[in-house]
N, C-alpha and C. Protein backbone atom coordinates (compact mmCIF):
# COMPACT_ATOMS: atom_id res chain seq x y z
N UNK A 1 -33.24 -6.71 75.20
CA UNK A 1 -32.06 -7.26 75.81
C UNK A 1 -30.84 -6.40 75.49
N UNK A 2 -30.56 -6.42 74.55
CA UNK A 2 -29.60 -5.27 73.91
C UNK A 2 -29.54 -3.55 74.74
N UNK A 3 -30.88 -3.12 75.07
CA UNK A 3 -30.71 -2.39 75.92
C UNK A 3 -29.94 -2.20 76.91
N UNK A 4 -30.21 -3.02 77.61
CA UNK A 4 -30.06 -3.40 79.07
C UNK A 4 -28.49 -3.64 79.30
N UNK A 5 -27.93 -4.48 77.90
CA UNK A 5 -26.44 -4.43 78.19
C UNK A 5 -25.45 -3.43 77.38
N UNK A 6 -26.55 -2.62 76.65
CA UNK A 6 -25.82 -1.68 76.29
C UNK A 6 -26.11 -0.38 77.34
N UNK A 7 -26.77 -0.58 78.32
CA UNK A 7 -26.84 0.91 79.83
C UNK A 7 -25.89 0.30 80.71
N UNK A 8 -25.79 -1.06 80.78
CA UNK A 8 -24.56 -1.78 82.01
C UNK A 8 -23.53 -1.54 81.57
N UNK A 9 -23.07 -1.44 79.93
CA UNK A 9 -21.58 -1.42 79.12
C UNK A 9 -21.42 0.06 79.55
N UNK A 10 -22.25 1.10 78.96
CA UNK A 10 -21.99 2.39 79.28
C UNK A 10 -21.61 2.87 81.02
N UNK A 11 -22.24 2.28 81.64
CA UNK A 11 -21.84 2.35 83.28
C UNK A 11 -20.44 1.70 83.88
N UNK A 12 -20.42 1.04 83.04
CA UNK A 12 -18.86 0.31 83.63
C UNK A 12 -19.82 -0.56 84.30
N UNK A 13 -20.76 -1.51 84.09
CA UNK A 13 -21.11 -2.44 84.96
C UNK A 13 -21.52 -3.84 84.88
N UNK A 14 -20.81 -4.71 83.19
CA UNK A 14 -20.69 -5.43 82.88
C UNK A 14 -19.43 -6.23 83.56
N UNK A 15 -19.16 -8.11 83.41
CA UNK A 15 -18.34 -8.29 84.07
C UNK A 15 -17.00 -8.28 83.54
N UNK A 16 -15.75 -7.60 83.49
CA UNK A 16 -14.77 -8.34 82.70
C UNK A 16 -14.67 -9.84 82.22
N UNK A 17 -14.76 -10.44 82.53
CA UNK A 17 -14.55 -12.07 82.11
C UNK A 17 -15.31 -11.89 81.14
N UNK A 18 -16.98 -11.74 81.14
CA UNK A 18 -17.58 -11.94 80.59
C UNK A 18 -17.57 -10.69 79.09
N UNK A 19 -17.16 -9.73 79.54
CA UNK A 19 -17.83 -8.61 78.48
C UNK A 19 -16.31 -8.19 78.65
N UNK A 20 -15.26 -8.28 77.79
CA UNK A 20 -13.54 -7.62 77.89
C UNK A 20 -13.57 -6.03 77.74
N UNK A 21 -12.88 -5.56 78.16
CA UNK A 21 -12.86 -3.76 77.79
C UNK A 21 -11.36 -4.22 77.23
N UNK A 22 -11.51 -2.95 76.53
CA UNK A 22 -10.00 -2.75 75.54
C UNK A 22 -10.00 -1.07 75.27
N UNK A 23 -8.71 -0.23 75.31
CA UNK A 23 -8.65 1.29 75.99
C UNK A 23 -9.37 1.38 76.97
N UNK A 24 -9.06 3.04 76.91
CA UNK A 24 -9.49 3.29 78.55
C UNK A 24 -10.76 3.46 78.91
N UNK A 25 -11.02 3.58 79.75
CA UNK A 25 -12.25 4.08 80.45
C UNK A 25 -12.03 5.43 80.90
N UNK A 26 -13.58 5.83 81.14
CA UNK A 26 -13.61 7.37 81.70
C UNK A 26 -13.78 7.42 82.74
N UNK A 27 -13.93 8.19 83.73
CA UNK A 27 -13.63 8.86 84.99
C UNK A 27 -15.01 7.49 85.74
N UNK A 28 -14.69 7.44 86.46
CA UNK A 28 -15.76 6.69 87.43
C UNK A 28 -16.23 5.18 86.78
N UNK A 29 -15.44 4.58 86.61
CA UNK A 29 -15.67 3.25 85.78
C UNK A 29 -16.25 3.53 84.02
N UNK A 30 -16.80 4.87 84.06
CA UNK A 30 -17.76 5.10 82.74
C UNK A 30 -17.11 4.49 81.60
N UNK A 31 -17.81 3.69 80.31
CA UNK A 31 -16.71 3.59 79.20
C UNK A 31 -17.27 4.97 77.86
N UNK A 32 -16.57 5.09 77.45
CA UNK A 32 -16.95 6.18 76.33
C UNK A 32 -17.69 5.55 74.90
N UNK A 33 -16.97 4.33 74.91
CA UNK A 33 -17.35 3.48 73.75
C UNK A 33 -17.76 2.54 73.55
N UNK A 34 -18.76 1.80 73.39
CA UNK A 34 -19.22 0.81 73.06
C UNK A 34 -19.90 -0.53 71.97
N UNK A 35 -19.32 -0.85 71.38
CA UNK A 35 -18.73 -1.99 70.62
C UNK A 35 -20.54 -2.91 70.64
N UNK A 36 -21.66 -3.33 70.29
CA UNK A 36 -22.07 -4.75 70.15
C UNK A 36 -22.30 -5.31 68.90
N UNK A 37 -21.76 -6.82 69.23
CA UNK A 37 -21.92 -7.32 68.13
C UNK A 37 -23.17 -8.64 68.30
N UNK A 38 -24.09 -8.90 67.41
CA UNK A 38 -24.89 -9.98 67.64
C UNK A 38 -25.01 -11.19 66.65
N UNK A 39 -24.39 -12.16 67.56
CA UNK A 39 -24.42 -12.96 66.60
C UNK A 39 -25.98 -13.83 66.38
N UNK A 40 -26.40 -13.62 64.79
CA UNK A 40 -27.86 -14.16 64.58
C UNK A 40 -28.36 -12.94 64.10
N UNK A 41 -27.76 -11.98 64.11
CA UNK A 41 -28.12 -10.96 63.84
C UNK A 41 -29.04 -10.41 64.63
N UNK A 42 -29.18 -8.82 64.20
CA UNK A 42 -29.21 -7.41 65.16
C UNK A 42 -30.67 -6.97 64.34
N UNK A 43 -31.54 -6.76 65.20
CA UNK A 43 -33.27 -5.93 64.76
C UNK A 43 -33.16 -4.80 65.07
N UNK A 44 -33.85 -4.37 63.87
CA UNK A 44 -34.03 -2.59 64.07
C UNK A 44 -34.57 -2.07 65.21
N UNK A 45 -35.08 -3.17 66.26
CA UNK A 45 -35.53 -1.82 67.89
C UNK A 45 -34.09 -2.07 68.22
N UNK A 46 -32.72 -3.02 68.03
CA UNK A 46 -31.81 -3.08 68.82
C UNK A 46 -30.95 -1.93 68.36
N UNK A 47 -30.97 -1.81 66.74
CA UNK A 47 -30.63 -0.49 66.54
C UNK A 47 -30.75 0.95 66.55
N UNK A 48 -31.98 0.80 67.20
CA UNK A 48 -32.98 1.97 67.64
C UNK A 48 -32.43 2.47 68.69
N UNK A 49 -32.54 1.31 69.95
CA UNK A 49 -31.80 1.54 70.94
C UNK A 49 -30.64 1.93 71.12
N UNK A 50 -29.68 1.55 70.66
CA UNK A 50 -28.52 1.98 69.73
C UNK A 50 -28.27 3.50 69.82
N UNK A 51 -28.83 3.88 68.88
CA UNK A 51 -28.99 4.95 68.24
C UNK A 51 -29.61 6.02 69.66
N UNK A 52 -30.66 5.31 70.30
CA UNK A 52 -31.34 6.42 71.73
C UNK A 52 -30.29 6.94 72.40
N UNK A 53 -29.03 5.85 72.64
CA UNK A 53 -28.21 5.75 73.55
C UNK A 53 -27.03 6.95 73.16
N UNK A 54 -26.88 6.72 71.77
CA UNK A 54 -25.71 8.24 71.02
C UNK A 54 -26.57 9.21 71.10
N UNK A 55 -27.94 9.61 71.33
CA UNK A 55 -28.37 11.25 71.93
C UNK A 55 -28.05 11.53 72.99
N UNK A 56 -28.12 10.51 73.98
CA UNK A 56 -27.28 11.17 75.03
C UNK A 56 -25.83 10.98 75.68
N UNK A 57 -25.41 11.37 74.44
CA UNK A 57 -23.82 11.58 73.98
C UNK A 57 -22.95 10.14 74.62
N UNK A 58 -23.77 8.87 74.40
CA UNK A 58 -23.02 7.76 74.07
C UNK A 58 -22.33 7.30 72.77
N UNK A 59 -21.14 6.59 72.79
CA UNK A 59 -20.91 6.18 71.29
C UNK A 59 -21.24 4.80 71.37
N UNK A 60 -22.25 4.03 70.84
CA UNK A 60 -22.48 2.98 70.65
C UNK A 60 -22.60 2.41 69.23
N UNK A 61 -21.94 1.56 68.66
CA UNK A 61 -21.76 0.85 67.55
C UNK A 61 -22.51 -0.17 67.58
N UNK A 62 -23.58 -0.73 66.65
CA UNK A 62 -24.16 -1.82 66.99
C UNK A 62 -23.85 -2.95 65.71
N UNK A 63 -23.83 -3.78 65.32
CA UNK A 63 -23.75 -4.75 64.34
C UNK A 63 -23.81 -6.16 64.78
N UNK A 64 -24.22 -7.03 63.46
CA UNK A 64 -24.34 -8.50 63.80
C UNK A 64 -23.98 -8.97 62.55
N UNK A 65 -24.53 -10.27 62.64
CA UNK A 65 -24.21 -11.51 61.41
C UNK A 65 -25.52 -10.63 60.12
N UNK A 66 -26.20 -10.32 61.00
CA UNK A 66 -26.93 -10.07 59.68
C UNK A 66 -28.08 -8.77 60.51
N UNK A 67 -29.42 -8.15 59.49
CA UNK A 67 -29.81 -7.26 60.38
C UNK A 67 -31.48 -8.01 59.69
N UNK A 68 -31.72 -8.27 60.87
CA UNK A 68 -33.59 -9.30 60.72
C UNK A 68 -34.78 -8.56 61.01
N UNK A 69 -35.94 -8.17 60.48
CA UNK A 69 -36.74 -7.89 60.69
C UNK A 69 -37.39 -9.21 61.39
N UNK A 70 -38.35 -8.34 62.23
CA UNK A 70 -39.61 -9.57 62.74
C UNK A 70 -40.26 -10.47 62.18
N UNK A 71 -40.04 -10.76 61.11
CA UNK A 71 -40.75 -11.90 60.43
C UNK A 71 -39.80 -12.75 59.86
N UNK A 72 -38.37 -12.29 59.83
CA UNK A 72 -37.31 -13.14 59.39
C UNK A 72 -37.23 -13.86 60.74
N UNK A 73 -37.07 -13.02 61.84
CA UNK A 73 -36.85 -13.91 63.09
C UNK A 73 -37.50 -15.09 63.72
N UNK A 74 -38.79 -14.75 63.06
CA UNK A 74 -40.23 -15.97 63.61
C UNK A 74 -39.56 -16.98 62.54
N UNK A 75 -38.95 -16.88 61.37
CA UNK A 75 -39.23 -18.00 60.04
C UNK A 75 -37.37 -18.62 60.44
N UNK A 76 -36.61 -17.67 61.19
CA UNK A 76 -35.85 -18.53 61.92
C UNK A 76 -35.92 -19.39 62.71
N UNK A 77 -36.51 -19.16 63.87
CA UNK A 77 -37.31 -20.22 65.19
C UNK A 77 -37.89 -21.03 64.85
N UNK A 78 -38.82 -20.94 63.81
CA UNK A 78 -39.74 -22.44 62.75
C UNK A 78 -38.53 -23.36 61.97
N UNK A 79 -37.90 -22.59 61.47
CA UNK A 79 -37.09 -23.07 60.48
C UNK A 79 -35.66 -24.41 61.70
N UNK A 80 -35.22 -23.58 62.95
CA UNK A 80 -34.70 -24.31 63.69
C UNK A 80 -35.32 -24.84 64.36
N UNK A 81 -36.34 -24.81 64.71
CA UNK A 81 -37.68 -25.56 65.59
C UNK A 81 -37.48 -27.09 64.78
N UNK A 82 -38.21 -26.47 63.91
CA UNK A 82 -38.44 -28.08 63.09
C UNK A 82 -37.30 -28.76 62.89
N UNK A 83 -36.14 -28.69 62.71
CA UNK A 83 -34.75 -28.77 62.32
C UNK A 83 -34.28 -30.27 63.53
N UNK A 84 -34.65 -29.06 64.89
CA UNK A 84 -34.55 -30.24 66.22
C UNK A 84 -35.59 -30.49 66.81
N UNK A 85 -36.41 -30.88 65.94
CA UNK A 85 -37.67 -31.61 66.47
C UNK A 85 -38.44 -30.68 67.39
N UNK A 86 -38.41 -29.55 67.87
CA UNK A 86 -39.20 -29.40 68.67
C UNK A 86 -39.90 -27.97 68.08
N UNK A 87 -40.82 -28.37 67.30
CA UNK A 87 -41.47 -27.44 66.30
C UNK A 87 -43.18 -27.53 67.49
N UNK A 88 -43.98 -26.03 67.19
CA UNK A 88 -44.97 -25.89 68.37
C UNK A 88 -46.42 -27.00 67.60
N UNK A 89 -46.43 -26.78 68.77
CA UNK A 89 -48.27 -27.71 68.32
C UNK A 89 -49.05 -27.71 67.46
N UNK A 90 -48.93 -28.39 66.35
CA UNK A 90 -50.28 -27.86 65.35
C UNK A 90 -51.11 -27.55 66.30
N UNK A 91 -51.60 -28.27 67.13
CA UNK A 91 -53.26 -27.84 67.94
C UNK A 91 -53.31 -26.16 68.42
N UNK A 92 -51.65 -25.51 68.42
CA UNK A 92 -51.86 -24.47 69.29
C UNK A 92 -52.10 -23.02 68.13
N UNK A 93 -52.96 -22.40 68.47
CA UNK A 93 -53.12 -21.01 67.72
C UNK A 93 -52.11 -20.20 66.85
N UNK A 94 -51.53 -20.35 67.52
CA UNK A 94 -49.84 -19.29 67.30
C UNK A 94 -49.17 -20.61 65.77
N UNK A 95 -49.52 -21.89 66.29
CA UNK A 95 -48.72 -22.71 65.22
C UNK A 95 -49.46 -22.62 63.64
N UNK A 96 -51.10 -22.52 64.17
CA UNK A 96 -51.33 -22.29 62.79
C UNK A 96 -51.01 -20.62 62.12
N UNK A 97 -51.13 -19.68 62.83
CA UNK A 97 -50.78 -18.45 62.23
C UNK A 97 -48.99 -18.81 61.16
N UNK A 98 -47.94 -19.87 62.26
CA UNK A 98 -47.11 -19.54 61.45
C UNK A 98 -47.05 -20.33 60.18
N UNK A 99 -47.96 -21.62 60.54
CA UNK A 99 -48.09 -22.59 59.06
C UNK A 99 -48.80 -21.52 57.53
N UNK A 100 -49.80 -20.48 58.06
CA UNK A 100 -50.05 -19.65 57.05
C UNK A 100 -49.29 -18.69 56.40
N UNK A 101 -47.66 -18.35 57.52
CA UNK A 101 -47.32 -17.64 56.93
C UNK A 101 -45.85 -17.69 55.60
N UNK A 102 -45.11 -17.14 55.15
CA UNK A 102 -44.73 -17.64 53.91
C UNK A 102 -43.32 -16.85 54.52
N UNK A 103 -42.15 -17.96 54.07
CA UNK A 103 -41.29 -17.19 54.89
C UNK A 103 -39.62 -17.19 53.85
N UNK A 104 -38.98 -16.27 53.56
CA UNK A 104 -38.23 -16.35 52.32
C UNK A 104 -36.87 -16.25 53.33
């Protein structure tokens, strides 16, 4: 996801309302700089991506609330799952993998 709105930010093709620019822009809507922040925090493919995007001489800044690996993120979704009741099926496969797993 992060991709995707960090190639629309670089194009000039996000909406103002939604996504604000602040300085200028470059020649043809282009912006030079790009700013994301995630709140819930930011995973290392988002920083990856990130990072793909400054080889070809983008400046993209990426940051969040915090930076989650894939197993922090699953023990988030359980952790708020159950929270508002709508935690997955014991009966279903995927629910027992996460009941086995141990989550700090």
């Amino acid at each position: 996801m992060a991709n995707s709105i960090i190639e629309a930010a670089t194009k000039g093709a996000l909406k103002d309302l939604d996504y604000p620019k602040t300085g200028e822009e470059a020649a043809e809507g282009e912006v030079k700089d790009v700013v994301v922040f995630i709140v819930g925090g930011a995973t290392y493919q988002e920083a990856r991506e990130a990072y793909q995007f400054s080889l070809q001489g983008k400046n993209v800044i990426i940051g969040g609330t915090n930076i989650v690996n894939s197993k922090e993120f699953l023990g988030d979704i359980m952790y708020y799952g159950q929270s508002t009741g709508q935690i997955l099926s014991t009966s279903s496969p995927s629910a027992k993998h996460f009941e086995d797993m141990k989550f700090h």
